[in-house]
N, C-alpha and C. Protein backbone atom coordinates (compact mmCIF):
# COMPACT_ATOMS: atom_id res chain seq x y z
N UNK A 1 -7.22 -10.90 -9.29
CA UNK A 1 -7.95 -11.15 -8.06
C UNK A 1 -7.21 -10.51 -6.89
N UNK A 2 -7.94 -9.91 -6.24
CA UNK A 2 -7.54 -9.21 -4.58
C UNK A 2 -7.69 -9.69 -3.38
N UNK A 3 -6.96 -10.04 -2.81
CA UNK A 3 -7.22 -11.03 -1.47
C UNK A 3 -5.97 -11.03 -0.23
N UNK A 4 -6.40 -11.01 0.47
CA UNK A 4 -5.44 -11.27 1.54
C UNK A 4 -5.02 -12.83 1.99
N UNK A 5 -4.36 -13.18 1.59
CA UNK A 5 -3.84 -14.25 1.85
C UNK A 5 -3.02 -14.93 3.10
N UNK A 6 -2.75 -13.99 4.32
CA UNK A 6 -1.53 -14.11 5.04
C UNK A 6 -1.43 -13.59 6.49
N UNK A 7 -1.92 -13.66 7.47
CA UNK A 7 -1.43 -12.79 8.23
C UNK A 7 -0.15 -13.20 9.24
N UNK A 8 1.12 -12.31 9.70
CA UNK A 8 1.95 -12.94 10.69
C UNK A 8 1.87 -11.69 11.56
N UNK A 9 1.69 -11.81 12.75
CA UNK A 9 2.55 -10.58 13.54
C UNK A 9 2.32 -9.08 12.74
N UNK A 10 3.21 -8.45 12.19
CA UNK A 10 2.58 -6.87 12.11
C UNK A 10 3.17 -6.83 10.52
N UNK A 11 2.83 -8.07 9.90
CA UNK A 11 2.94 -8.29 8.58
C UNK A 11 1.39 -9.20 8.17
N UNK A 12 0.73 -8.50 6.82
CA UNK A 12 0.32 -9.20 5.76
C UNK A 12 0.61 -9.24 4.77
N UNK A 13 -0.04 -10.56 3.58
CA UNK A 13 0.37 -10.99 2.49
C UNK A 13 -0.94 -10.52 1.52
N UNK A 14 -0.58 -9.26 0.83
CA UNK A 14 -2.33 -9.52 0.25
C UNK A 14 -1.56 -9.97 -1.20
N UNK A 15 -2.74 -10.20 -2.15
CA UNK A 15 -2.58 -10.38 -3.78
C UNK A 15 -3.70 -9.12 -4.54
N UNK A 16 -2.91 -8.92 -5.60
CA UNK A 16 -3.46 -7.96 -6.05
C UNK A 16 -3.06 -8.26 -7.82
N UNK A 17 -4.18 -8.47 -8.37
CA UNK A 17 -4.03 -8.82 -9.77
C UNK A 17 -2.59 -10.10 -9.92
N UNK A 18 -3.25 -11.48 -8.59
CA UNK A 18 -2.17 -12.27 -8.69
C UNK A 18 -0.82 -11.95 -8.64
N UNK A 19 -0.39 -10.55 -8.04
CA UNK A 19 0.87 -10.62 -7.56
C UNK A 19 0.84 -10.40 -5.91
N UNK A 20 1.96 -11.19 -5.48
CA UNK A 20 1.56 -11.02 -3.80
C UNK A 20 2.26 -10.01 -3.20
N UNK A 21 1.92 -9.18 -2.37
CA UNK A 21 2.42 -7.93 -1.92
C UNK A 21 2.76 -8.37 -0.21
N UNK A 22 3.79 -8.03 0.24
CA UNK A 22 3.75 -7.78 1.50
C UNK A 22 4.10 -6.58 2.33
N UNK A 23 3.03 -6.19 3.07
CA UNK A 23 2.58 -5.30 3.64
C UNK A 23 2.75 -5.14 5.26
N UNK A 24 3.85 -4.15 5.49
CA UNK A 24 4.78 -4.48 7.14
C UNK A 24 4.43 -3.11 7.84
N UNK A 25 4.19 -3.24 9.19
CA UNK A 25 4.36 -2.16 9.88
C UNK A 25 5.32 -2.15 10.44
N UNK A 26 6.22 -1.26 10.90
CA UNK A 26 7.55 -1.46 11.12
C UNK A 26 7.66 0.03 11.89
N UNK A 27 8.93 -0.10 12.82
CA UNK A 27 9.57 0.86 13.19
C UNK A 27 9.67 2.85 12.62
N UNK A 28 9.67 3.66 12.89
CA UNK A 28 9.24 5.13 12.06
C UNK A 28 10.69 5.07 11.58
N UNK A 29 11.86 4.19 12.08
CA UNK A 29 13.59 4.32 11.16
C UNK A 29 13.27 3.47 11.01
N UNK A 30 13.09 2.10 10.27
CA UNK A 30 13.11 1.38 9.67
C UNK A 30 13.60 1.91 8.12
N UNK A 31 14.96 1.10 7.95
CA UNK A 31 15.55 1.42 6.22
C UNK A 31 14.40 1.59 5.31
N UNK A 32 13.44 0.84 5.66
CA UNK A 32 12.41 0.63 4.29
C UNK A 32 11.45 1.90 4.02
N UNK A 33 11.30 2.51 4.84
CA UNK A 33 10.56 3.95 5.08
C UNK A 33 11.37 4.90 4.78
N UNK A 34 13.05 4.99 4.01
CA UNK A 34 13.63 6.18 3.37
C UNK A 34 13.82 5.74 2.33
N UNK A 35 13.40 7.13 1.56
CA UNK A 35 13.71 6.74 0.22
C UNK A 35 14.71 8.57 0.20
N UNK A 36 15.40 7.59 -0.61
CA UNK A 36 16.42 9.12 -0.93
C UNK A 36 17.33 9.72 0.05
N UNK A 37 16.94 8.74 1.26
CA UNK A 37 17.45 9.42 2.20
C UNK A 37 16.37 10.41 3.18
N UNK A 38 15.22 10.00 2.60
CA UNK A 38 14.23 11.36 3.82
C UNK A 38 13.21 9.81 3.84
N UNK A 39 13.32 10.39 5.55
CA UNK A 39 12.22 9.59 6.07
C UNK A 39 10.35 9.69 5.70
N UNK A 40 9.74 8.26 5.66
CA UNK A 40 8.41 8.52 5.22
C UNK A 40 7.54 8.00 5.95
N UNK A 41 5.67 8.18 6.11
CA UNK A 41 5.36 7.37 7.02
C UNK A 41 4.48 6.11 6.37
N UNK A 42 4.93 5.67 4.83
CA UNK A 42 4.65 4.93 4.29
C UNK A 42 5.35 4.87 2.94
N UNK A 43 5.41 3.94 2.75
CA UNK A 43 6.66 3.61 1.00
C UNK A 43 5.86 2.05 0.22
N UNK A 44 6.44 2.71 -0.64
CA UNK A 44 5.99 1.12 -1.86
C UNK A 44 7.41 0.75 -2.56
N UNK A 45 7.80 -0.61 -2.17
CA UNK A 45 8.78 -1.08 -3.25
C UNK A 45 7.95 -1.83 -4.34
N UNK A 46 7.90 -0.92 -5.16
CA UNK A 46 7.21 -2.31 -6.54
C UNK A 46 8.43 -3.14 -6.96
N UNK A 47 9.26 -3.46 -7.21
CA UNK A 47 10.61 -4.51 -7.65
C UNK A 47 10.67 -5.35 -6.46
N UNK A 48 10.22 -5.42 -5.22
CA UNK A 48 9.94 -6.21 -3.95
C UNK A 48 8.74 -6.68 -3.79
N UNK A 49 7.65 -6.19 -4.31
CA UNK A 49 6.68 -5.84 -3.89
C UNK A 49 6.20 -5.50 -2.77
N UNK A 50 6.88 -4.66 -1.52
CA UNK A 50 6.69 -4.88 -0.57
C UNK A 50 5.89 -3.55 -0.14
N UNK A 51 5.22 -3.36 1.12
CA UNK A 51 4.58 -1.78 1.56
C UNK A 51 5.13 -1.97 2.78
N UNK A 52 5.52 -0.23 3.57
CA UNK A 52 6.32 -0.38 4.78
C UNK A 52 5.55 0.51 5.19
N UNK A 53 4.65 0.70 6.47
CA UNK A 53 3.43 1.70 7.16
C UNK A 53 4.35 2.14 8.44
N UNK A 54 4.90 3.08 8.83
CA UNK A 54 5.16 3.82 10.04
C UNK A 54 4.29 2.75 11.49
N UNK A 55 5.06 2.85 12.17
CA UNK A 55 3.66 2.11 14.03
C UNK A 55 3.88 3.50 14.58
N UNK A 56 4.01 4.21 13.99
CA UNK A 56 4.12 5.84 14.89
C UNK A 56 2.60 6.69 14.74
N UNK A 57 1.73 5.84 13.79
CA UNK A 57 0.90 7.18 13.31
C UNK A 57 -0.69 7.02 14.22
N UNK A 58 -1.16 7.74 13.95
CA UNK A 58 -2.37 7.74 14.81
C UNK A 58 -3.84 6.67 14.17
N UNK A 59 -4.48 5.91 13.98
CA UNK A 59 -5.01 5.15 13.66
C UNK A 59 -5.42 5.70 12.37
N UNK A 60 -6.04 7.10 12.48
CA UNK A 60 -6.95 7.98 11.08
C UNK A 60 -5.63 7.74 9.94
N UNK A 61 -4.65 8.10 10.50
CA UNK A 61 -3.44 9.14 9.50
C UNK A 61 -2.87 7.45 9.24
N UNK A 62 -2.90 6.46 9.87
CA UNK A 62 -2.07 5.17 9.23
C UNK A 62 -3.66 4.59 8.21
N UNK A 63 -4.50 4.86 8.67
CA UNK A 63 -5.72 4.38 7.14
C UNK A 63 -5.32 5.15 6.20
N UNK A 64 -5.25 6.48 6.32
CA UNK A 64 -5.12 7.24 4.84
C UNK A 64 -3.59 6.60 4.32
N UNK A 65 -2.78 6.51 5.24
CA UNK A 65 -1.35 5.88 4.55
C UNK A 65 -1.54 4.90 3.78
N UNK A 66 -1.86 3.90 4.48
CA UNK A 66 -2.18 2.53 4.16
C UNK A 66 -2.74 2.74 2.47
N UNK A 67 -4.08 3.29 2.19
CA UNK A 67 -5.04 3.25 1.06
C UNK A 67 -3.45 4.21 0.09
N UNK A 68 -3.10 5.31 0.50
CA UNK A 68 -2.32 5.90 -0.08
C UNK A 68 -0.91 4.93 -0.95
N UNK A 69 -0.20 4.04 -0.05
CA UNK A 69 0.33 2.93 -0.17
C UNK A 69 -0.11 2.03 -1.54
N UNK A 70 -1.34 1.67 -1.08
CA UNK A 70 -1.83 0.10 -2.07
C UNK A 70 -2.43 1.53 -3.08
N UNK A 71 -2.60 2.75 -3.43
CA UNK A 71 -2.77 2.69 -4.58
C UNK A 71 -1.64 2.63 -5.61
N UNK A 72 -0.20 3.19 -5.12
CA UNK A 72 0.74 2.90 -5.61
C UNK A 72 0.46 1.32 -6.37
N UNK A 73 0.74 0.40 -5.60
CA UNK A 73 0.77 -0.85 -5.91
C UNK A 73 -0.78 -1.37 -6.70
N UNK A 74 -1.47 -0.55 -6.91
CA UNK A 74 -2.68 -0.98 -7.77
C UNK A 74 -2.04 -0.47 -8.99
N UNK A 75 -1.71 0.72 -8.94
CA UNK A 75 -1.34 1.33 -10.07
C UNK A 75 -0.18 0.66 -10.55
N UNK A 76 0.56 -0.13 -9.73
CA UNK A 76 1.89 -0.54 -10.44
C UNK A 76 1.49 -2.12 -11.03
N UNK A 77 0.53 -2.57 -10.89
CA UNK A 77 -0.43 -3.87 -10.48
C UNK A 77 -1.18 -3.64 -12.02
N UNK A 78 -1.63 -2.58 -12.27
CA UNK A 78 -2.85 -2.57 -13.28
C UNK A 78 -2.36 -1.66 -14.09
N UNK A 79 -1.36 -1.10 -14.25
CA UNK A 79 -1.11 -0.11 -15.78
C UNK A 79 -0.13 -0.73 -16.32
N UNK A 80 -0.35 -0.24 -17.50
CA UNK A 80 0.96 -0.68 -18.82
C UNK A 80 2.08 0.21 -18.60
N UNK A 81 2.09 1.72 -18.36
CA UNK A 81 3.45 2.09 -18.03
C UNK A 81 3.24 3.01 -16.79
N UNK A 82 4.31 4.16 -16.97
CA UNK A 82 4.85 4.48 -15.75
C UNK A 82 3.52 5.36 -15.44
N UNK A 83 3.12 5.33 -13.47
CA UNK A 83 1.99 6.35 -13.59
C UNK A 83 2.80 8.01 -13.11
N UNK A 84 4.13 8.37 -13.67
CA UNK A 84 4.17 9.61 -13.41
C UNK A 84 3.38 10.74 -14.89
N UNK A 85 3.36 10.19 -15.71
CA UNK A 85 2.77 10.78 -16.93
C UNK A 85 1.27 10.36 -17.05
N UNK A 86 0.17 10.38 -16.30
CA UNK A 86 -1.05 10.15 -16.49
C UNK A 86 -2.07 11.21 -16.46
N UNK A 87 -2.80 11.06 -17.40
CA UNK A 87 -3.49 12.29 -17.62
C UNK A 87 -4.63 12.34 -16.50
N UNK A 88 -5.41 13.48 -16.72
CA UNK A 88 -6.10 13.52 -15.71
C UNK A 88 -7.61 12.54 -15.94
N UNK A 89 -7.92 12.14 -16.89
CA UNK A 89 -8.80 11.13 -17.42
C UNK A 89 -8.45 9.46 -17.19
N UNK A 90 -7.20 9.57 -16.82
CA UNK A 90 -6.68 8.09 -16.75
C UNK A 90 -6.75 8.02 -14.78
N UNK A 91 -6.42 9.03 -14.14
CA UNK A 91 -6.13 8.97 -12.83
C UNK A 91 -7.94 8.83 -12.80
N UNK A 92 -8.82 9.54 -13.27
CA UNK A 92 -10.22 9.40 -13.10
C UNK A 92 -10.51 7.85 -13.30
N UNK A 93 -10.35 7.37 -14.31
CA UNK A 93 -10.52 6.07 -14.79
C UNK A 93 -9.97 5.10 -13.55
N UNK A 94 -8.85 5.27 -13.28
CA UNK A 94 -8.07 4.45 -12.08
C UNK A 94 -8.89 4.76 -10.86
N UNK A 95 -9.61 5.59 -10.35
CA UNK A 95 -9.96 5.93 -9.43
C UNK A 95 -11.47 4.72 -9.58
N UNK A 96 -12.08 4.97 -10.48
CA UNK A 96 -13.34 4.48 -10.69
C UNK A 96 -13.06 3.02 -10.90
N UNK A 97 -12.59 2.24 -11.41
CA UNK A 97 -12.09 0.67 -11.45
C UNK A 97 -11.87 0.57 -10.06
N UNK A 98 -10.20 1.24 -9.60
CA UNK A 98 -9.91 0.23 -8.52
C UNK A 98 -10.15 1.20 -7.05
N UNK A 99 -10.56 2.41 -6.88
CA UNK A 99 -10.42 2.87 -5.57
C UNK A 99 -11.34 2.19 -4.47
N UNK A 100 -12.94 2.03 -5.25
CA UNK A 100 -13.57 0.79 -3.69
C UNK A 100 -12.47 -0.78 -3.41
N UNK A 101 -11.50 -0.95 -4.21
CA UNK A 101 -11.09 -2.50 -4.01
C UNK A 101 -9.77 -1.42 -3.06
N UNK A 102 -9.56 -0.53 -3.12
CA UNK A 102 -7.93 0.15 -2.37
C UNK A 102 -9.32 0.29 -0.86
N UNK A 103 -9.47 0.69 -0.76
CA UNK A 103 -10.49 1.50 0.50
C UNK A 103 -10.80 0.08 1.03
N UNK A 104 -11.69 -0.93 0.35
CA UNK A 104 -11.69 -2.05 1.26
C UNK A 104 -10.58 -2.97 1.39
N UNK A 105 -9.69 -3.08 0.66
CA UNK A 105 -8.10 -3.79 1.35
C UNK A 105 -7.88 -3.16 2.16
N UNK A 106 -7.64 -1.74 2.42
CA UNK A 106 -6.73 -1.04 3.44
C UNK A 106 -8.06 -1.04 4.94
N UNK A 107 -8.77 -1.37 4.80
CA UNK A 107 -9.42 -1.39 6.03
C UNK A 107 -9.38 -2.80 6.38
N UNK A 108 -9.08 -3.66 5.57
CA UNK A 108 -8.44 -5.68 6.34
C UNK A 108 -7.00 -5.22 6.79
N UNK A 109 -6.36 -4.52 6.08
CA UNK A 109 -5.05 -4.04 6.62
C UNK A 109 -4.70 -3.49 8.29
N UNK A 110 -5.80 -2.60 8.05
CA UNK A 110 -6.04 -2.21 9.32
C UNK A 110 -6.44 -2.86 10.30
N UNK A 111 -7.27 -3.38 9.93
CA UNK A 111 -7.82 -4.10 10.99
C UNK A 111 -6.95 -5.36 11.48
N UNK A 112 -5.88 -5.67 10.28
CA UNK A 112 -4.34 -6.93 10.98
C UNK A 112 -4.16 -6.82 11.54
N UNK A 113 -2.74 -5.62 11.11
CA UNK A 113 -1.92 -4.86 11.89
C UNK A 113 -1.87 -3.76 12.32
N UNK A 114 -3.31 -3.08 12.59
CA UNK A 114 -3.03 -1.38 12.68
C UNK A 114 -2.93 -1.28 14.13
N UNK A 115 -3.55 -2.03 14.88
CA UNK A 115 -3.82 -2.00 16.30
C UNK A 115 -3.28 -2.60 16.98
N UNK A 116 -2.08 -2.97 16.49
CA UNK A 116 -1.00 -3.70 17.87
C UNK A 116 0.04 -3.10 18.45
């Protein structure tokens, strides 16, 4: 089940196949936005479950983040293993199950915290 459960300040709590994700807008240096050491304007910790969205981006470019974001976490949410080896029939398949449930979370997302 998919649901938003949470809102605080420029954080939500959604659930996604009963695991709860939290989902922060934060600072463009914020630690949680490098990975490797290079800055991003969105990241997924799956072992946290957490999503970290840039407050730097322009409303269009933080929706596409956002959806870009929770598919990570759908995909880490709904497959059996890793999605760097997925064929191109399985990314089709993933697309068709969960992309209307990514497109309408990330627009409650938006509509939280995108505009403060």
């Amino acid at each position: 089940m998919n649901e938003t459960i949470a809102e605080t300040g420029n954080e939500i709590t959604i659930k996604i196949n009963d695991v709860a994700w939290s989902v922060k807008r934060v600072d463009p240096n914020h630690a949680g936005l490098y990975v490797n050491g290079v800055a991003c304007v969105g990241t997924t910790w799956p072992a946290k479950a957490e999503i970290y969205i840039a407050d730097n981006q322009a409303p269009s470019k933080m929706l596409l983040t956002i959806r870009h974001e929770l598919a990570h976490a759908f995909l880490n949410c709904t497959q059996i293993r890793a999605p760097e080896s997925f064929s191109e029939e399985e990314i089709c398949e993933f697309v068709a199950l969960h992309g209307g449930q990514v497109m309408r979370l990330a627009e409650v997302i938006v509509e939280a915290i995108g505009n403060r």
